[in-house]
N, C-alpha and C. Protein backbone atom coordinates (compact mmCIF):
# COMPACT_ATOMS: atom_id res chain seq x y z
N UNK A 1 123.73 42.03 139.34
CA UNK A 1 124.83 42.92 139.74
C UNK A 1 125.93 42.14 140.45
N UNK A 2 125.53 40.83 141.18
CA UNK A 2 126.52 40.50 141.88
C UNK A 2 127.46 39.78 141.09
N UNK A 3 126.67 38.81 139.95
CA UNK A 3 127.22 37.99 138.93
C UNK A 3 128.52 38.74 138.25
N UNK A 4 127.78 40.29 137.99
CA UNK A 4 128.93 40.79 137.38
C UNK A 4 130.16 41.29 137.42
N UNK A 5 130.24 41.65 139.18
CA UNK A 5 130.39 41.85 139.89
C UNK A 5 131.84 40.97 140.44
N UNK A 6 131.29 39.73 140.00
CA UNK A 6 131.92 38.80 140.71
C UNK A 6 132.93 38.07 139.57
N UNK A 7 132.47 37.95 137.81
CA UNK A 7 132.79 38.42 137.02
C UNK A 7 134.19 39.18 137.07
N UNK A 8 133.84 40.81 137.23
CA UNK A 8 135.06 41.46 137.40
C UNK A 8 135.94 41.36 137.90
N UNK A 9 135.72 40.59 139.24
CA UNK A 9 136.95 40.47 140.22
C UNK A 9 137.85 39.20 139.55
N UNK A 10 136.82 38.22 139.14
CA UNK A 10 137.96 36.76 138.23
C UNK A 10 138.81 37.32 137.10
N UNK A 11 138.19 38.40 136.34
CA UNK A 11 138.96 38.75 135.55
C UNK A 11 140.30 39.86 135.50
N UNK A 12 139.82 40.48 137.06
CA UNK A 12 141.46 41.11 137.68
C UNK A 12 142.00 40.21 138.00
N UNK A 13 141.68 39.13 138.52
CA UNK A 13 142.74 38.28 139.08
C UNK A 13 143.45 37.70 138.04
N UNK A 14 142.70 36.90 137.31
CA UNK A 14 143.83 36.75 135.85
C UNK A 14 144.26 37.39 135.09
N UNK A 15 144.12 38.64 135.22
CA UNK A 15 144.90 39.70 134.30
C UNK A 15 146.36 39.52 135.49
N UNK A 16 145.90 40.17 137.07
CA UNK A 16 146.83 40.14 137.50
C UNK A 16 148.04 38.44 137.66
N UNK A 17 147.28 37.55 137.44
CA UNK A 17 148.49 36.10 137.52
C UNK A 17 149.08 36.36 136.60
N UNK A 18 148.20 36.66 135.66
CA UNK A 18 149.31 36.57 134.32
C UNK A 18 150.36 37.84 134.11
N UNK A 19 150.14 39.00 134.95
CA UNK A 19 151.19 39.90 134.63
C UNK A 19 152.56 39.45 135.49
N UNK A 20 151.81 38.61 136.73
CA UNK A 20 152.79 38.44 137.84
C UNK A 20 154.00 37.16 137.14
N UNK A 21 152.97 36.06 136.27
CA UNK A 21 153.67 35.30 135.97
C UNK A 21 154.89 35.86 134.89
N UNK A 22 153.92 36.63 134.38
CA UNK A 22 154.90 36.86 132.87
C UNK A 22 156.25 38.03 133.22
N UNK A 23 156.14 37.93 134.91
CA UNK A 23 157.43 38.94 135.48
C UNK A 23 158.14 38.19 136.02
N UNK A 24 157.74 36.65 136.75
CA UNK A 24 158.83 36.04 136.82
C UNK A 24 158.45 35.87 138.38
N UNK A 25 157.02 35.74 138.85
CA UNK A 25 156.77 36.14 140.38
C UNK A 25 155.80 35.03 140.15
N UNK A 26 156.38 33.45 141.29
CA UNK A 26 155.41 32.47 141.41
C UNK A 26 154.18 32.43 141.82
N UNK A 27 154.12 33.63 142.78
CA UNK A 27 152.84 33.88 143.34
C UNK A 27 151.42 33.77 142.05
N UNK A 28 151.47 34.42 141.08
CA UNK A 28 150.89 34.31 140.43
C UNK A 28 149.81 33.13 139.73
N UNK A 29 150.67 32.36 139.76
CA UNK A 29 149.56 30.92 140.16
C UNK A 29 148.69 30.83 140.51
N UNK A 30 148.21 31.37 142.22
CA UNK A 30 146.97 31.15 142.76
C UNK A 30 146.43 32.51 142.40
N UNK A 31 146.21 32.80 141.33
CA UNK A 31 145.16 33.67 141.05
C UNK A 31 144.16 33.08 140.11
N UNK A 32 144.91 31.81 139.54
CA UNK A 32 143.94 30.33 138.50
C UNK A 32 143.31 29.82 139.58
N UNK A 33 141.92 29.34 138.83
CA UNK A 33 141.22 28.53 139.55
C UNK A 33 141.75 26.93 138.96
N UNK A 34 141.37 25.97 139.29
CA UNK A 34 141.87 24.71 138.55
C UNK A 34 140.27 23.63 138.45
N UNK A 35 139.61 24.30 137.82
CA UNK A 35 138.23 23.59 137.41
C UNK A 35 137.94 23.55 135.95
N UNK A 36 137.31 23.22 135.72
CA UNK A 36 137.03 22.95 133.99
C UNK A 36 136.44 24.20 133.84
N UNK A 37 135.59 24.83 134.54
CA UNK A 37 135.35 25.73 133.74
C UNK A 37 136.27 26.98 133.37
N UNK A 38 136.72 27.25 134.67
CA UNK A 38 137.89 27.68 134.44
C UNK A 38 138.65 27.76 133.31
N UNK A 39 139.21 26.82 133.01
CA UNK A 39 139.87 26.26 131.92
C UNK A 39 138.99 26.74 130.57
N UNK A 40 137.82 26.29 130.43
CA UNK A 40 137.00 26.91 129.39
C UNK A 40 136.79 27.92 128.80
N UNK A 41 136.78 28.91 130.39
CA UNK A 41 136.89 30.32 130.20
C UNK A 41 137.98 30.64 128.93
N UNK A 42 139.42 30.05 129.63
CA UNK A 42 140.53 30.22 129.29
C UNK A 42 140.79 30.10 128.05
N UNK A 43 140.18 29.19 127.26
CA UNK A 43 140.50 28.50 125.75
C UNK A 43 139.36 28.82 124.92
N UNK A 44 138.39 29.36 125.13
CA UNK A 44 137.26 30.15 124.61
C UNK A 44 137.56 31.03 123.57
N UNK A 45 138.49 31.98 124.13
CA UNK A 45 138.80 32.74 122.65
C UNK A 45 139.50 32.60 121.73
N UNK A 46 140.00 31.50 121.94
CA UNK A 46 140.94 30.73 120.97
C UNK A 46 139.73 30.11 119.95
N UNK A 47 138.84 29.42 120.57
CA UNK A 47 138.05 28.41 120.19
C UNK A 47 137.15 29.55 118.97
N UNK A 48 136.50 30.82 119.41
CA UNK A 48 135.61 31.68 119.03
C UNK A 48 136.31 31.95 117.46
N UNK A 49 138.01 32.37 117.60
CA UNK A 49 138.23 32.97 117.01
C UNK A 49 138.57 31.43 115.65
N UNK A 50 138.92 30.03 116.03
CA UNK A 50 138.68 29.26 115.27
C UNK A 50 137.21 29.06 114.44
N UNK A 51 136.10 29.37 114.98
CA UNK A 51 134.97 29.38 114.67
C UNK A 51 134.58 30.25 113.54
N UNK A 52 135.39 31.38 113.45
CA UNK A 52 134.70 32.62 112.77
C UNK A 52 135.78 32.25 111.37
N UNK A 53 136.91 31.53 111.92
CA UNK A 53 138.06 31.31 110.80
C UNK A 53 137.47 29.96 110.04
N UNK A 54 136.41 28.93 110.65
CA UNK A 54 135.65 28.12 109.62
C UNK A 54 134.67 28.88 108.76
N UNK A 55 134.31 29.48 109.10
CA UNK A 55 132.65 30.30 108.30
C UNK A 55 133.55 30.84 107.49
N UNK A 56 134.57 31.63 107.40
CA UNK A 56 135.30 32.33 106.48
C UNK A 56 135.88 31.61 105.24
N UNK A 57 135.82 30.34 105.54
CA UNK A 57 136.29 29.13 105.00
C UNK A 57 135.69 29.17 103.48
N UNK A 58 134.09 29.29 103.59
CA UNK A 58 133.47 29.11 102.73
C UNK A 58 133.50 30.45 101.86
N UNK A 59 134.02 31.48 102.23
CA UNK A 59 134.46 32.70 101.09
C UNK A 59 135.59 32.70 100.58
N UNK A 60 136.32 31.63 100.93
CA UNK A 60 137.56 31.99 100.46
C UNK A 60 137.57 30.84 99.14
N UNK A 61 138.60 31.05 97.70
CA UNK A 61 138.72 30.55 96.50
C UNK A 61 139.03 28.94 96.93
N UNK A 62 139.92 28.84 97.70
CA UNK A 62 140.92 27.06 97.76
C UNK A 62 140.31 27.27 99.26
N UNK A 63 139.16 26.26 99.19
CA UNK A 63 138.21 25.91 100.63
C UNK A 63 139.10 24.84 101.36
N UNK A 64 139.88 23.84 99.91
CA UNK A 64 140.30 23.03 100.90
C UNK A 64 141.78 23.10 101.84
N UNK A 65 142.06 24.25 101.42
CA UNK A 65 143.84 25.18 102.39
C UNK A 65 143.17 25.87 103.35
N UNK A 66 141.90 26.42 103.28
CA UNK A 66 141.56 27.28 104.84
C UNK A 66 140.84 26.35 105.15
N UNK A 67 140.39 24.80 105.07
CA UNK A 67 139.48 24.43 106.14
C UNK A 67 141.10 23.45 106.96
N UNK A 68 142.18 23.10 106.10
CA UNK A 68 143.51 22.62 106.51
C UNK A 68 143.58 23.55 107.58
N UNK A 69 144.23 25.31 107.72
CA UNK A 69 144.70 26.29 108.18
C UNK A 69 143.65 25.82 109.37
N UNK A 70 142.11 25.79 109.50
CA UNK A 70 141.21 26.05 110.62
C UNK A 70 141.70 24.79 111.70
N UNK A 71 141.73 23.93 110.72
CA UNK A 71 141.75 22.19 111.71
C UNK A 71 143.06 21.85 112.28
N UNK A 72 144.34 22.65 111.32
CA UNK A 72 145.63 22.75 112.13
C UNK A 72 145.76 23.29 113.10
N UNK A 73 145.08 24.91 113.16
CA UNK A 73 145.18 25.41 114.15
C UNK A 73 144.41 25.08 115.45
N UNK A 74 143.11 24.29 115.05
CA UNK A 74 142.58 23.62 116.46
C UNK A 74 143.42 23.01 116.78
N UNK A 75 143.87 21.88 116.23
CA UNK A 75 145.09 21.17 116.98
C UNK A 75 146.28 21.42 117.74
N UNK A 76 146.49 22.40 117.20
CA UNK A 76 147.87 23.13 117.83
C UNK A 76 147.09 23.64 119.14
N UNK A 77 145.49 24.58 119.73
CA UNK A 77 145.36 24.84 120.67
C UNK A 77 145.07 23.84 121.28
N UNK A 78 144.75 22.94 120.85
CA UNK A 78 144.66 21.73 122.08
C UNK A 78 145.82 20.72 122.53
N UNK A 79 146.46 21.09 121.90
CA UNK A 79 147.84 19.93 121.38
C UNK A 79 148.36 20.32 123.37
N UNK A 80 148.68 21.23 123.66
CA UNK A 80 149.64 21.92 124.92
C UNK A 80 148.80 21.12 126.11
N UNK A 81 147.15 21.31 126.11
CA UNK A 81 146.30 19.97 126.90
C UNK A 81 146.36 18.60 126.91
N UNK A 82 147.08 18.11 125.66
CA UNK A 82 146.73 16.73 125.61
C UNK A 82 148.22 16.07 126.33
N UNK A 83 149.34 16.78 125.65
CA UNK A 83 150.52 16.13 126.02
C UNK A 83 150.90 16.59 127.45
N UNK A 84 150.57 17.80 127.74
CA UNK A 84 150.62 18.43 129.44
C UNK A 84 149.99 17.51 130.49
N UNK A 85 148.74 17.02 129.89
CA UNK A 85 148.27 16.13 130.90
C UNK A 85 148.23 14.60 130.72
N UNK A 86 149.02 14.63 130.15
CA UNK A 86 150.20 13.02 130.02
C UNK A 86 151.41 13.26 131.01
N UNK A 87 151.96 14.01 130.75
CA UNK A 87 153.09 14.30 131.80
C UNK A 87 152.68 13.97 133.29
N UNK A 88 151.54 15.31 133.61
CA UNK A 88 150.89 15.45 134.96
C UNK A 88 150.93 14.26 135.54
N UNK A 89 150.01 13.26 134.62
CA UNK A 89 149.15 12.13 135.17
C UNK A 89 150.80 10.92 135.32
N UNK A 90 151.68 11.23 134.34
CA UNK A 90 152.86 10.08 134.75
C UNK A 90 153.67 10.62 135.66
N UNK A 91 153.74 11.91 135.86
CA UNK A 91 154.57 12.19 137.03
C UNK A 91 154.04 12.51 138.26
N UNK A 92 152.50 12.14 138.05
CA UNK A 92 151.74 12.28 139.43
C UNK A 92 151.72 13.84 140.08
N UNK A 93 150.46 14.63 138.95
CA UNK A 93 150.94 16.05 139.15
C UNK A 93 149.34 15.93 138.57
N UNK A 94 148.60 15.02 138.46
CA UNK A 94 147.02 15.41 137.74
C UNK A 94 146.23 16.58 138.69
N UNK A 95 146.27 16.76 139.62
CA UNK A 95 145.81 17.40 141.10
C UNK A 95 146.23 18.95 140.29
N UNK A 96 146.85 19.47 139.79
CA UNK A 96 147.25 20.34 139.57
C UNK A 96 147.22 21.06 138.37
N UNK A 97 146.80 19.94 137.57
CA UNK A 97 147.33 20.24 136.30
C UNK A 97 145.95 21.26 135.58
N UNK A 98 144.71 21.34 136.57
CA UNK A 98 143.87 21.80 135.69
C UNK A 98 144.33 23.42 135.45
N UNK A 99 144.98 23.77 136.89
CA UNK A 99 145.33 24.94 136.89
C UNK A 99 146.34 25.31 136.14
N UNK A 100 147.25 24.56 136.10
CA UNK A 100 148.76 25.01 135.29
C UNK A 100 147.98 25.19 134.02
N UNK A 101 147.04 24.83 133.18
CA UNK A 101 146.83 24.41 131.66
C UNK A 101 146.08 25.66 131.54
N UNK A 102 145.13 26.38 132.85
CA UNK A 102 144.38 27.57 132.54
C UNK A 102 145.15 28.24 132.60
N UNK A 103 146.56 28.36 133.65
CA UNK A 103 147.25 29.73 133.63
C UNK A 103 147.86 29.63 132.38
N UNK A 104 148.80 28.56 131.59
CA UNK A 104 149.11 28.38 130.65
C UNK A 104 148.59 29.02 129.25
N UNK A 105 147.19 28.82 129.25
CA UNK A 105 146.36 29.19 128.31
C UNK A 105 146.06 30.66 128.06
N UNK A 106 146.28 31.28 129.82
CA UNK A 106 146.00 32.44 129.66
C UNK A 106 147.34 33.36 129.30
N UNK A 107 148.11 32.60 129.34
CA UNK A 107 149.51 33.34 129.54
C UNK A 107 150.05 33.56 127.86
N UNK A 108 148.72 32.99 127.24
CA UNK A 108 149.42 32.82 125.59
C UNK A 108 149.21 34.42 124.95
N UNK A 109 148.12 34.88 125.99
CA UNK A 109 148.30 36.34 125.12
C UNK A 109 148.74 37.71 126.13
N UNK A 110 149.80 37.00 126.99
CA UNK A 110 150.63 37.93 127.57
C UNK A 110 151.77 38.29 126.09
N UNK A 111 151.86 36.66 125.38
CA UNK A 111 153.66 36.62 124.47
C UNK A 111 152.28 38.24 123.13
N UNK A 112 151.30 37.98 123.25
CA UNK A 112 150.36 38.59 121.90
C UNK A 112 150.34 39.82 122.70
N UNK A 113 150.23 40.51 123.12
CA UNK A 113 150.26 41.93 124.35
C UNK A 113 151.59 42.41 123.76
N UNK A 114 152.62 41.84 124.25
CA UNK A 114 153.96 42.23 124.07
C UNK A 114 154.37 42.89 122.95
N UNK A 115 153.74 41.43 122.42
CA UNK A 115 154.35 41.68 120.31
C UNK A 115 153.53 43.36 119.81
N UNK A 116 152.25 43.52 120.04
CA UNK A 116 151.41 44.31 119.69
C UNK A 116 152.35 45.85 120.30
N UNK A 117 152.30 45.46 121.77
CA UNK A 117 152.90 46.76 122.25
C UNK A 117 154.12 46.98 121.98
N UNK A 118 155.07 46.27 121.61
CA UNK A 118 156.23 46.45 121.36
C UNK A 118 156.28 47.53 119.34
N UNK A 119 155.48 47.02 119.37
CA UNK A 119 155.23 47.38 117.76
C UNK A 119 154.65 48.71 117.22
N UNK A 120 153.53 48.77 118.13
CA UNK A 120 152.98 50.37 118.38
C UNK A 120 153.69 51.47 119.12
N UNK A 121 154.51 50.86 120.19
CA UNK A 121 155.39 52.13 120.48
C UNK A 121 156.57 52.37 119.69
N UNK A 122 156.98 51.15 119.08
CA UNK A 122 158.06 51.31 118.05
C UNK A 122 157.64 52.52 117.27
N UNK A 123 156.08 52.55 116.32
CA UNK A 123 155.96 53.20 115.47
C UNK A 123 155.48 54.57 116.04
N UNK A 124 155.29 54.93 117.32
CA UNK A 124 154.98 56.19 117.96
C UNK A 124 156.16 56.71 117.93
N UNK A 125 157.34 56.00 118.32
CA UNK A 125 158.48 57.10 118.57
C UNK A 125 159.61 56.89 117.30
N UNK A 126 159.73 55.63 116.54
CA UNK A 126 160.54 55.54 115.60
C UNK A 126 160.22 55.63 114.08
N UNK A 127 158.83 56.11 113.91
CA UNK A 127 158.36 55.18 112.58
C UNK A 127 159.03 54.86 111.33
N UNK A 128 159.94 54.95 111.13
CA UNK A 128 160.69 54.33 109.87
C UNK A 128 161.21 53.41 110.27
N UNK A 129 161.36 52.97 111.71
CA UNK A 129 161.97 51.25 111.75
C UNK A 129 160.85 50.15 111.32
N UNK A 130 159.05 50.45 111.52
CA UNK A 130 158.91 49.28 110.92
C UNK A 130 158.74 48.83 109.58
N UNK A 131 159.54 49.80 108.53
CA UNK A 131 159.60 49.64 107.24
C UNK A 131 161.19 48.37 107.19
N UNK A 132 161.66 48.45 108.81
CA UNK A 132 162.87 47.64 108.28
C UNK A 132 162.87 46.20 108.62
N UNK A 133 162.95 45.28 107.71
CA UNK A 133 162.79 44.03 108.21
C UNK A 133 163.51 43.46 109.12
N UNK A 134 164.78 43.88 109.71
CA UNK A 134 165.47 43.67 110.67
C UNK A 134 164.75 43.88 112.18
N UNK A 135 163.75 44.77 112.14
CA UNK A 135 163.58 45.04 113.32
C UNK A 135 162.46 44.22 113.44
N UNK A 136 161.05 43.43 112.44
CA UNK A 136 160.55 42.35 112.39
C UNK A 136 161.11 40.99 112.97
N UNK A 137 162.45 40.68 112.32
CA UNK A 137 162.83 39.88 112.48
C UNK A 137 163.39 39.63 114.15
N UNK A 138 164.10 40.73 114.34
CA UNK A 138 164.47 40.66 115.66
C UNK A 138 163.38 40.29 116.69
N UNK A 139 162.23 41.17 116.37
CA UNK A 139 161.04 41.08 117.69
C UNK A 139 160.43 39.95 117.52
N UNK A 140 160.44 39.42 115.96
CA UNK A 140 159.46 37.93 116.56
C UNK A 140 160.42 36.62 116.89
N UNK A 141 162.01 36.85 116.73
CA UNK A 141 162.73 36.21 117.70
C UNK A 141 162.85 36.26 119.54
N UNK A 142 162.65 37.38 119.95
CA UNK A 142 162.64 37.92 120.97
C UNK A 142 161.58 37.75 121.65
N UNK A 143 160.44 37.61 120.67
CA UNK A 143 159.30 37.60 121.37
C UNK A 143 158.91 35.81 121.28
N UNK A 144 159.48 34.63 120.36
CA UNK A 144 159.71 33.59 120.26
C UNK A 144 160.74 33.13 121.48
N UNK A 145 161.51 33.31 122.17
CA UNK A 145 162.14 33.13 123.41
C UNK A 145 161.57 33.68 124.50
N UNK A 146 161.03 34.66 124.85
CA UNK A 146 160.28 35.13 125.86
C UNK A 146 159.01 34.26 126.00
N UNK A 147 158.19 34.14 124.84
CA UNK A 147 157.80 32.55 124.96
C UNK A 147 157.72 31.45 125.38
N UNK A 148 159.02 30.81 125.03
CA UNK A 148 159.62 29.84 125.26
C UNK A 148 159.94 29.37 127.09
N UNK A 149 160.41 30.81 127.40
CA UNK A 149 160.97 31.44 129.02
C UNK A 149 159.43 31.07 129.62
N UNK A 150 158.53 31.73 129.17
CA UNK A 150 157.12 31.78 129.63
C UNK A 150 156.32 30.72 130.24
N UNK A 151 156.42 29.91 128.99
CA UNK A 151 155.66 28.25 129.11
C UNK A 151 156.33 27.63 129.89
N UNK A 152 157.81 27.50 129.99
CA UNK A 152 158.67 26.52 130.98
C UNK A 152 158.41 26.88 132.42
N UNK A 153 157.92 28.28 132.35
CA UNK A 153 158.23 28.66 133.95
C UNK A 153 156.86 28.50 134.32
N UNK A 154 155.66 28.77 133.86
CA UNK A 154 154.75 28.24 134.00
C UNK A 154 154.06 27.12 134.71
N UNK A 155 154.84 26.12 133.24
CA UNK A 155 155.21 24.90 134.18
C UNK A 155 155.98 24.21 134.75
N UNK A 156 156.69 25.05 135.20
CA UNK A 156 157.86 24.52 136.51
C UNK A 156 157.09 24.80 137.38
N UNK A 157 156.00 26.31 137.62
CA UNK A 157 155.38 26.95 138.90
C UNK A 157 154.11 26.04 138.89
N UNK A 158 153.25 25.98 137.80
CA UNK A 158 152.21 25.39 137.82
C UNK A 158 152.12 23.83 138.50
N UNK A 159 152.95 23.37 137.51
CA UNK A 159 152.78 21.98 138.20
C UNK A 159 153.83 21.15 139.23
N UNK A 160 154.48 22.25 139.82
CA UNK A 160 155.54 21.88 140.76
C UNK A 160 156.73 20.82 140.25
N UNK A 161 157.12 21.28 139.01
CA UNK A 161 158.35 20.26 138.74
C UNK A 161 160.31 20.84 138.84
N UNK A 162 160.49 20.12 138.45
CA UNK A 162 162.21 20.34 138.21
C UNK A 162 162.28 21.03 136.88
N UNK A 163 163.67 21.61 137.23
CA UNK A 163 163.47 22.74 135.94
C UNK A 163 164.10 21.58 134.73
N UNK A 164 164.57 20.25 134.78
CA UNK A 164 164.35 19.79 133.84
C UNK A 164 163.51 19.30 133.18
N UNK A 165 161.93 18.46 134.16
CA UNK A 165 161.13 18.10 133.67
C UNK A 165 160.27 19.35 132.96
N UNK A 166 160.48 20.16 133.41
CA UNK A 166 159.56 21.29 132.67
C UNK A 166 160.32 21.80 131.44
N UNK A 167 161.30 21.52 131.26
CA UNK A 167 161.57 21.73 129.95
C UNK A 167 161.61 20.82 128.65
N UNK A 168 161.57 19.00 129.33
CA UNK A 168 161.29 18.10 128.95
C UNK A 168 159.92 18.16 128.26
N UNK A 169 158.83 19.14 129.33
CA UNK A 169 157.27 18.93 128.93
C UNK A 169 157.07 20.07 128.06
N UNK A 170 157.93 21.22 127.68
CA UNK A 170 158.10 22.47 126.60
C UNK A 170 158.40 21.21 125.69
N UNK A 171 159.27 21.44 125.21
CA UNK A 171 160.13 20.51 124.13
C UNK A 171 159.01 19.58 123.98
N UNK A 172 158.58 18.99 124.07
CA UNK A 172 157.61 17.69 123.95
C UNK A 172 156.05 18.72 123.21
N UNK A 173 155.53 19.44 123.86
CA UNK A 173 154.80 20.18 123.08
C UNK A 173 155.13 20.82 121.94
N UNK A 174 156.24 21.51 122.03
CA UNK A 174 156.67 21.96 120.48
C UNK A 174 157.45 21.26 119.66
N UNK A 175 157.73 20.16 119.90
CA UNK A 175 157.87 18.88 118.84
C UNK A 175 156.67 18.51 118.15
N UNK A 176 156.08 18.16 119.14
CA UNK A 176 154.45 17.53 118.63
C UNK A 176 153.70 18.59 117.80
N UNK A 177 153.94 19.95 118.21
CA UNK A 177 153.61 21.00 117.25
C UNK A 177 154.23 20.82 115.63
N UNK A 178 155.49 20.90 116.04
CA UNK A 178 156.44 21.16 114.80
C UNK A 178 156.00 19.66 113.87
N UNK A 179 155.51 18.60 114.53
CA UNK A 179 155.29 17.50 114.09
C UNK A 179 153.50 17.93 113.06
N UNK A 180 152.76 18.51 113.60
CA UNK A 180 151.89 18.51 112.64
C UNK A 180 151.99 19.34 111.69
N UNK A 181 153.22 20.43 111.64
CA UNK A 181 153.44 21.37 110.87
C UNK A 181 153.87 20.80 109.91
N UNK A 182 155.10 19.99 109.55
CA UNK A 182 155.18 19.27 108.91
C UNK A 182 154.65 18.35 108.26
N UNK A 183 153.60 18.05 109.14
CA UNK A 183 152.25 16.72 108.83
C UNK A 183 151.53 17.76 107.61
N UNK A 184 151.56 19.13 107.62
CA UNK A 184 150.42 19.54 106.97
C UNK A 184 151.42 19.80 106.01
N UNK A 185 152.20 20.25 105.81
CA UNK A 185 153.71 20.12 104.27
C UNK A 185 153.12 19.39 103.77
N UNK A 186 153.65 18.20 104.28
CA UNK A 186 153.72 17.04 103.54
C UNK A 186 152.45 16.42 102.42
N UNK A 187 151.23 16.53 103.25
CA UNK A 187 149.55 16.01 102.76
C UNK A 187 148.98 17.33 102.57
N UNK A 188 148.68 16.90 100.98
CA UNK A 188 147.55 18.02 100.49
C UNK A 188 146.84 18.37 101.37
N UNK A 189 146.39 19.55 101.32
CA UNK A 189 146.69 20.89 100.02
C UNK A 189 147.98 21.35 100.03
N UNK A 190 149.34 20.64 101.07
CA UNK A 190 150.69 20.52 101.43
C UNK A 190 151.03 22.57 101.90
N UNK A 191 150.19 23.19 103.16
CA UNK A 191 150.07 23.82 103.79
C UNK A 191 151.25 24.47 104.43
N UNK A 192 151.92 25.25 104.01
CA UNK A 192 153.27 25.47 104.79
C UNK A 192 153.16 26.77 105.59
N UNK A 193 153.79 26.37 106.89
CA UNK A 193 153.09 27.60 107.93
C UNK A 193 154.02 28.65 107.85
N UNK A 194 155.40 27.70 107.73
CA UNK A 194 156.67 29.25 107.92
C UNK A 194 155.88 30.44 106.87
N UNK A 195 155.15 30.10 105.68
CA UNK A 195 154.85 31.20 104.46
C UNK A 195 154.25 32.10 105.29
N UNK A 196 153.07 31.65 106.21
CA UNK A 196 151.92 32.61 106.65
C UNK A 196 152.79 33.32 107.88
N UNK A 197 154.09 32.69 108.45
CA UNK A 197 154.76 33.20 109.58
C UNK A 197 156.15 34.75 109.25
N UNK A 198 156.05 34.35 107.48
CA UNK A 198 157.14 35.36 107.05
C UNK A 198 156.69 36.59 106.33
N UNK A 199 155.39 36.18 106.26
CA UNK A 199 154.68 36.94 105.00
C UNK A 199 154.45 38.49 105.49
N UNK A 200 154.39 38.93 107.22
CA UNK A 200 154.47 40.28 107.62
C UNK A 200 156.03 40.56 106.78
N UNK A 201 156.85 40.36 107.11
CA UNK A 201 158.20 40.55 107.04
C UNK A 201 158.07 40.59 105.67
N UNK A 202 158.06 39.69 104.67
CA UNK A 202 158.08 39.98 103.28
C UNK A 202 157.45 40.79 102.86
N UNK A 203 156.39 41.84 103.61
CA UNK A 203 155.12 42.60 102.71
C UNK A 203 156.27 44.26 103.06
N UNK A 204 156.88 43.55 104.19
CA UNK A 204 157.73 45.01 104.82
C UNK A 204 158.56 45.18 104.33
N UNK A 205 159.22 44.03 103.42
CA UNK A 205 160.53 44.44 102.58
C UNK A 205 160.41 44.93 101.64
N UNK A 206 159.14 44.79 100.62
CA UNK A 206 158.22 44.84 99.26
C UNK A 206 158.06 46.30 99.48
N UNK A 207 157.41 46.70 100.86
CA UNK A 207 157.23 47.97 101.02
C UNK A 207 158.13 49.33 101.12
């Protein structure tokens, strides 16, 4: 009882950092712990949901484009750890960094909350806008900058930097992103992500 107990309370608290962060309120921070497990917690369902996307691997016709899709996308969740704590460690911020990378991690499905809710109330009170691809397009721009806003401030709060180095350490992750995206273009099974990123929008125009 106490385990669970105790359980519940870690998981208000990071519900609550992350609502605080994703409003723009530094406080939010110390509601991360900055330990590995922590962190584990944090990247777990990322990891689970990579797991279930290998086994699926083997039902699908072209094994060798979804085991590409599974191994890109591990990379991309680890990619934000590897280059984040290059920064930390050269700008003398390692002390900190376990926490910035869990709030970070957790903060990825504040931008997935948004998109979802933004979408379901759309269709409660408007429903013929999401037949329009304009209004697709708009929200996953909107929700692609709110993003963007998200991670920088993150780590400006997380790891105590200047609002240029923290945008130096954004930019540097989504290069290195955009860098394997392209990596997977290029080398068979030549994997292109914008397709799987437009393909809501194209099924909505079709429709």
């Amino acid at each position: 009882m106490i385990s669970n107990s105790g359980k519940m309370g870690t998981g208000r608290r990071i519900l609550q950092g992350m609502l605080l962060l994703a409003s723009g309120r530094r406080e939010g921070i110390s509601c991360f712990e900055g330990t590995p497990d922590s962190f584990g917690a944090a990247i777990a369902p990322q990891l689970a949901m990579l797991i279930v996307g290998a086994l699926q691997v083997f039902m699908v016709p072209d094994k060798m484009l979804g085991l590409t899709k599974v191994l890109l996308s591990l990379c991309v969740v680890l990619l934000p750890a590897v280059v984040s704590q290059f920064y930390a460690q050269r700008w003398g911020r390692q002390a900190l960094w376990l926490r910035y990378i869990t709030a970070a991690t957790w903060c990825n499905w504040v931008v997935l909350l948004i998109s979802l809710g933004a979408t379901v109330l759309a269709g409660l009170l408007f429903p013929a806008i999401l037949t329009q691809p304009g209004f697709m397009g708009a929200l996953v721009l909107s929700v692609a900058v709110y993003e963007m806003w998200l991670q920088w401030y993150v780590a400006r709060i997380g790891l105590g930097l200047t609002r240029p180095k923290a945008l130096v350490l954004y930019v540097s992750i989504l290069a290195a992103t955009l860098a394997l995206y392209g990596l997977a273009a290029l080398l068979p099974p030549h994997y292109i992500v914008l397709k799987d990123l437009l393909q809501p929008m194209i099924n909505v125009k079709k429709g």
